[in-house]
Protein backbone atom coordinates (compact mmCIF):
# COMPACT_ATOMS: atom_id res chain seq x y z
CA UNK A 1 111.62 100.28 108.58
CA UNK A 2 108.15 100.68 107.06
CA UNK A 3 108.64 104.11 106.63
CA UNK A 4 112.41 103.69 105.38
CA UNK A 5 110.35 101.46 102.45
CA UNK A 6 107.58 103.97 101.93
CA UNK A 7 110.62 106.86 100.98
CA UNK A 8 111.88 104.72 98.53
CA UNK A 9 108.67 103.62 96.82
CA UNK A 10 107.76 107.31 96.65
CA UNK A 11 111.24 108.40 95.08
CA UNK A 12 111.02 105.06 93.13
CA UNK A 13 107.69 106.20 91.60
CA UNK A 14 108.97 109.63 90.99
CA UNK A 15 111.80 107.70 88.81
CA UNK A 16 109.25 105.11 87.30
CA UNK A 17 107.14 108.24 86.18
CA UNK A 18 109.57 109.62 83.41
CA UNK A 19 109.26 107.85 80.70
CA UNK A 20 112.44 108.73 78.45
CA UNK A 21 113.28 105.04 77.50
CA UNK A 22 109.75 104.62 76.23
CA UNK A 23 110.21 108.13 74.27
CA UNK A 24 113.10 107.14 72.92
CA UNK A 25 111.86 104.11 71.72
CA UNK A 26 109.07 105.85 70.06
CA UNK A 27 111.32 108.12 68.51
CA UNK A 28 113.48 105.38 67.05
CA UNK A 29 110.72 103.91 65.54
CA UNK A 30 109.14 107.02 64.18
CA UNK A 31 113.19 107.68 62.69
CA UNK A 32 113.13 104.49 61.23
CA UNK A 33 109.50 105.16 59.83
CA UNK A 34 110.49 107.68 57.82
CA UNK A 35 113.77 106.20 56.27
CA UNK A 36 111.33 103.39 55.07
CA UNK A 37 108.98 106.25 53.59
CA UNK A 38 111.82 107.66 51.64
CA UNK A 39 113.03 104.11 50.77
CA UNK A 40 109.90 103.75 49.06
CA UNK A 41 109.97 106.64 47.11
CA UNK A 42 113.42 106.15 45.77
CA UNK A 43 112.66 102.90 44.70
CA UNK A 44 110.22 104.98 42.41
CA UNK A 45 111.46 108.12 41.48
CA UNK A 46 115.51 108.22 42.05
CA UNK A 47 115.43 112.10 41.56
CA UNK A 48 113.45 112.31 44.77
CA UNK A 49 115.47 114.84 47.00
CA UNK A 50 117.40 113.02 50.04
CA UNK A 51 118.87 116.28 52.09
CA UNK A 52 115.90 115.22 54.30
CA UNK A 53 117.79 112.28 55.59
CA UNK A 54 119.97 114.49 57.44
CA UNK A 55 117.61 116.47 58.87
CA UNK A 56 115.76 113.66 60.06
CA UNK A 57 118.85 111.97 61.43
CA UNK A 58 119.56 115.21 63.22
CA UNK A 59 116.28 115.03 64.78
CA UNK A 60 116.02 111.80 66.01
CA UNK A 61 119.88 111.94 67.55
CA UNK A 62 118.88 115.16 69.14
CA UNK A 63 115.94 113.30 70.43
CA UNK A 64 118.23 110.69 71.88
CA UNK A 65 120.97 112.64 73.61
CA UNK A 66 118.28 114.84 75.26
CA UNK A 67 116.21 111.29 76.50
CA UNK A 68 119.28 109.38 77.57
CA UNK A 69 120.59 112.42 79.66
CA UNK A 70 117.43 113.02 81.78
CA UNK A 71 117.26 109.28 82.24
CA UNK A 72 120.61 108.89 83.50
CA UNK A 73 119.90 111.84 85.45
CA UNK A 74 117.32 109.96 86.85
CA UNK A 75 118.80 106.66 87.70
CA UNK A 76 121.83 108.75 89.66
CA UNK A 77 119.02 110.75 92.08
CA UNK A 78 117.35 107.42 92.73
CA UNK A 79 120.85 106.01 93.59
CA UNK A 80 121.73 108.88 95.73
CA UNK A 81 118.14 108.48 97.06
CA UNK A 82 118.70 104.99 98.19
CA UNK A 83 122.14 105.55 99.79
CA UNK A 84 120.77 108.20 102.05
CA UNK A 85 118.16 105.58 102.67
CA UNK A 86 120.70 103.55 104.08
CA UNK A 87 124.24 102.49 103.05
CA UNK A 88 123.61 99.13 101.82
CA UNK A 89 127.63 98.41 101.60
CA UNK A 90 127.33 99.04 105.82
CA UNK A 91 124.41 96.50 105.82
CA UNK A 92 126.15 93.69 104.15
CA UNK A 93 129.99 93.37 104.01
CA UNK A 94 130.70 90.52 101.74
CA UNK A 95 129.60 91.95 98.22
CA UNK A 96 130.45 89.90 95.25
CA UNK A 97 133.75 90.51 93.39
CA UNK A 98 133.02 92.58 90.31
CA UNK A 99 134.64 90.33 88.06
CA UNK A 100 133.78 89.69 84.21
CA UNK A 101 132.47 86.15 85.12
CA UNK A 102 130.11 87.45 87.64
CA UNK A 103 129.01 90.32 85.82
CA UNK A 104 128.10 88.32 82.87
CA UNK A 105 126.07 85.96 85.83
CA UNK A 106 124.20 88.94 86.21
CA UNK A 107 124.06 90.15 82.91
CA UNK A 108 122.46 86.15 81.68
CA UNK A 109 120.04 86.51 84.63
CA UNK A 110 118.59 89.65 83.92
CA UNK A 111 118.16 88.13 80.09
CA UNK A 112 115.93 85.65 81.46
CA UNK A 113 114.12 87.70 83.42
CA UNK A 114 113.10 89.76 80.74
CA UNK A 115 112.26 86.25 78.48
CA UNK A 116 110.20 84.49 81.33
CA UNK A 117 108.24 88.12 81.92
CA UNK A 118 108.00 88.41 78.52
CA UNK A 119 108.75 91.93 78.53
CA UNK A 120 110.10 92.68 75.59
CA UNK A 121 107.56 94.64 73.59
CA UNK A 122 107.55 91.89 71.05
CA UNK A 123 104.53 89.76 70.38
CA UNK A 124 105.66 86.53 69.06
CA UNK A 125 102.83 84.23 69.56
CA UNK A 126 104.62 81.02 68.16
CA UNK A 127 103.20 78.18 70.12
CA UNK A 128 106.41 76.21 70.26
CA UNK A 129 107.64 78.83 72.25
CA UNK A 130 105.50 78.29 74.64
CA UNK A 131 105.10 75.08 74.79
CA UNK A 132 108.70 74.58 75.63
CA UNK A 133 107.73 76.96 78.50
CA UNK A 134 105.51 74.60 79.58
CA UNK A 135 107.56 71.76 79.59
CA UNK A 136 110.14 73.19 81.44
CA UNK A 137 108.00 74.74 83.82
CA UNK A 138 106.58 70.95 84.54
CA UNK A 139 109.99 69.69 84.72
CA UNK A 140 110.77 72.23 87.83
CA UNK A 141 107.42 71.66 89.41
CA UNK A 142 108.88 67.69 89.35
CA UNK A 143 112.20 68.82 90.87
CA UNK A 144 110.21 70.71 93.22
CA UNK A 145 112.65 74.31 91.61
CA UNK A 146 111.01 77.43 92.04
CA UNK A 147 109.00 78.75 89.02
CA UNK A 148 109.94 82.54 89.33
CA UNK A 149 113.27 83.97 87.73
CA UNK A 150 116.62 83.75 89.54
CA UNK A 151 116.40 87.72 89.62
CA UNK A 152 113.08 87.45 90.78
CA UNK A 153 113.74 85.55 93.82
CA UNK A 154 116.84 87.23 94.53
CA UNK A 155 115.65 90.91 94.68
CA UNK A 156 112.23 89.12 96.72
CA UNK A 157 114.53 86.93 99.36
CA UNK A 158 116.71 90.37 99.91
CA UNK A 159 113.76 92.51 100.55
CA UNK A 160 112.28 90.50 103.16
CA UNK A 161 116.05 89.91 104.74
CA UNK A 162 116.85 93.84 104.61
CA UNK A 163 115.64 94.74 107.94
CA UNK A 164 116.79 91.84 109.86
CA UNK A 165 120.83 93.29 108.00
CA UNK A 166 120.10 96.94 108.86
CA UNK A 167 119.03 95.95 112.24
CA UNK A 168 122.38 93.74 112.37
CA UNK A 169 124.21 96.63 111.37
CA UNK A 170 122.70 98.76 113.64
CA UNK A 171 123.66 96.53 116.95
CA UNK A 172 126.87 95.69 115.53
CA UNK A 173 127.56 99.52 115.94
CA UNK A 174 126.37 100.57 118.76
CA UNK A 175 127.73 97.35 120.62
CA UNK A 176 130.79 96.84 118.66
CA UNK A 177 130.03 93.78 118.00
CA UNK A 178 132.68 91.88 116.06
CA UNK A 179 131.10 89.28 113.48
CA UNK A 180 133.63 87.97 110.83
CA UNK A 181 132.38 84.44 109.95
CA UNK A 182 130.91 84.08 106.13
CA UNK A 183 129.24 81.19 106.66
CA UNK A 184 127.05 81.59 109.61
CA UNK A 185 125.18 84.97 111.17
CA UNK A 186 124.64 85.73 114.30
CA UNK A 187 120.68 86.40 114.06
CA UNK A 188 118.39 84.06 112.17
CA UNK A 189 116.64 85.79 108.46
CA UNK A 190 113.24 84.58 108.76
CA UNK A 191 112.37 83.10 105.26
CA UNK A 192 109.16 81.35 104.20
CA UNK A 193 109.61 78.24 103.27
CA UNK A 194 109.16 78.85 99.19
CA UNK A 195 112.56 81.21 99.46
CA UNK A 196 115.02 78.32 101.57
CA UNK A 197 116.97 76.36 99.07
CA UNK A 198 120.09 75.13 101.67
CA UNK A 199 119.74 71.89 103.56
CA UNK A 200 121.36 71.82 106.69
CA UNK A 201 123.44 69.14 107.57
CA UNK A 202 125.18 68.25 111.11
CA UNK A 203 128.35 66.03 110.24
CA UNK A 204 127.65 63.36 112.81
CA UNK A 205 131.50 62.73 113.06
CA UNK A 206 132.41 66.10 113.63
CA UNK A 207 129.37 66.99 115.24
CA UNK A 208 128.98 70.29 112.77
CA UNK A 209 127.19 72.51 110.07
CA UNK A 210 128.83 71.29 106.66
CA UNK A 211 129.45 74.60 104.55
CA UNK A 212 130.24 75.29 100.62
CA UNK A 213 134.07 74.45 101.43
CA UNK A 214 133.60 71.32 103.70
CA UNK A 215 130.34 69.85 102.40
CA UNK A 216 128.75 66.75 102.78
CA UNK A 217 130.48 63.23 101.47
CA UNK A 218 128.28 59.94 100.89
CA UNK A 219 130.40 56.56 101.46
CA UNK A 220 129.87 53.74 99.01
CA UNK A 221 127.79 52.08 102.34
CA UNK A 222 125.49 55.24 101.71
CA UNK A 223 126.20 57.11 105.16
CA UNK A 224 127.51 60.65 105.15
CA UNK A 225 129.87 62.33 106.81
CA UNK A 226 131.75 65.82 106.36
CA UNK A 227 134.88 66.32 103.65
CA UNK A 228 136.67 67.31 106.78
CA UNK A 229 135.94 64.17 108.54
CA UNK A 230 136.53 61.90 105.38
CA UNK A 231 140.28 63.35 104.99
CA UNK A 232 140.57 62.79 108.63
CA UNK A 233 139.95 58.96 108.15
CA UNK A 234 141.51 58.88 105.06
CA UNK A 235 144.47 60.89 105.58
CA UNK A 236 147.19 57.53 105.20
CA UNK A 237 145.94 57.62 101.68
CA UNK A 238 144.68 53.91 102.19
CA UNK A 239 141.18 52.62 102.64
CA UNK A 240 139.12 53.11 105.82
CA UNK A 241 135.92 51.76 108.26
CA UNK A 242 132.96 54.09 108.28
CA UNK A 243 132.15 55.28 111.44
CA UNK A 244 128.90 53.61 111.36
CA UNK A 245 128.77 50.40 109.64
CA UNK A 246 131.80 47.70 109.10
CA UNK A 247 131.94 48.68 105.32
CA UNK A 248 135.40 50.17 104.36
CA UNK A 249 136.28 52.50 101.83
CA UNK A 250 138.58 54.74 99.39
CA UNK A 251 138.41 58.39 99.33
CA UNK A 252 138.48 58.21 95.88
CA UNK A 253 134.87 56.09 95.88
CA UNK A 254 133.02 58.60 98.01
CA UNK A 255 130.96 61.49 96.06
CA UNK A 256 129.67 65.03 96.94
CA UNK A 257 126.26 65.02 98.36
CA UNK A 258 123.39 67.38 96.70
CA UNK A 259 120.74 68.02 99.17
CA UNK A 260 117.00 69.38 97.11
CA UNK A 261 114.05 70.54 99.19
CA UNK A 262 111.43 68.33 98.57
């Protein structure tokens, strides 16, 4: 797998190394530059000859076109690159519906990426800016939240999972091993600690994992059982005994349970 990683860094850095966005940039601002230039002079002398203007607006889209195609050209090799790398749709078979709501998810993350990093090629230097940084950086070290960007800790917590899926892939093939459950996986992904956000908890009713669809319930008596066990004792519609204590209870009065890591 090590060398699987060292292919793609190389073909990464091969990618990395063209710097057409950046040229394009430049050329944008040299484009605007000059517009300002002749601004200036028209404000002072409106005889001043503007045929330029299309020449330089020639230039610069030129400039553009030519940029933007060897970039794309770019990103498609590096895809191509990766896929012979290894099929990530093979490695994990539950990708996320392309939908406009998720898309703009991913859209608003990479946004804040780019405003936590800073990476904008802007300096701003306005220390209210960064003071409500700081606050909100103190109020996740309180919550005990991770500091880094969502994308950050995404793209980190898949690329330490990655060979523990292609390995899973790789059995499930030559065994034919059948594995159709989305809520469990047959091998354990060994995270450190700063990258495992899920509590598990073992409905002590029902003597199971609670999952997104039948999560943990507290009772007004503060004990907590499954949603699947709570509509099993509730399933009259009337009020019932927790298992544990002689306090009874509505469905209605019970609430979803939130686990943090602390």
């Amino acid at each position: 797998m090590t060398s699987t990683f060292d292919t793609l860094e190389a073909d990464f850095a091969t990618f990395a190394s063209a710097d057409n966005i950046g040229q394009s940039l430049e050329s944008t601002r040299s484009y605007i530059s000059s517009l300002e230039s002749l601004y200036a002079q028209l404000e002072q002398d409106d005889t001043t000859d503007c045929n330029s203007v299309k020449k330089l607006s020639k230039t610069w889209e030129d400039s553009i076109r030519k940029n933007l195609k060897t970039s794309n050209s770019a990103i498609n090799k590096f895809g191509k690159a990766l896929e012979k790398i290894e099929p990530l749709d093979d490695v994990y078979q539950y990708p996320i519906d392309k939908t406009s709501r998720n898309l703009a998810l991913v859209d608003n993350a990479v946004r804040l990426h780019l405003l936590r990093e800073g990476d904008l090629g802007l300096d701003i230097g306005r220390v209210d800016v960064m003071s409500n940084f700081a606050e909100m950086n103190a109020i996740l070290k309180e919550l005990r939240f991770s500091f880094e960007s969502s994308l950050f800790t995404i793209i980190l917590a898949a690329h330490i999972a990655f060979p523990f899926f292609s390995k899973l892939q790789k059995i499930k093939v030559a065994t034919k091993l059948e594995w159709t459950s989305r809520d469990e996986l047959p091998i354990e992904i060994q995270l450190p600690n700063s990258l495992k956000f899920h509590a598990i908890y073992i409905c002590p009713v029902f003597k199971c994992e609670t999952t997104q669809q039948n999560p943990a319930m507290a009772l007004p008596c503060h004990h907590v059982i499954s949603k699947q066990a709570l509509q099993n004792l509730s399933k009259n519609g009337g009020s019932f005994k927790c298992p544990y204590c002689p306090v009874t209870a509505l469905a209605s009065q019970c609430l979803k349970v939130q686990f943090h890591a602390i």
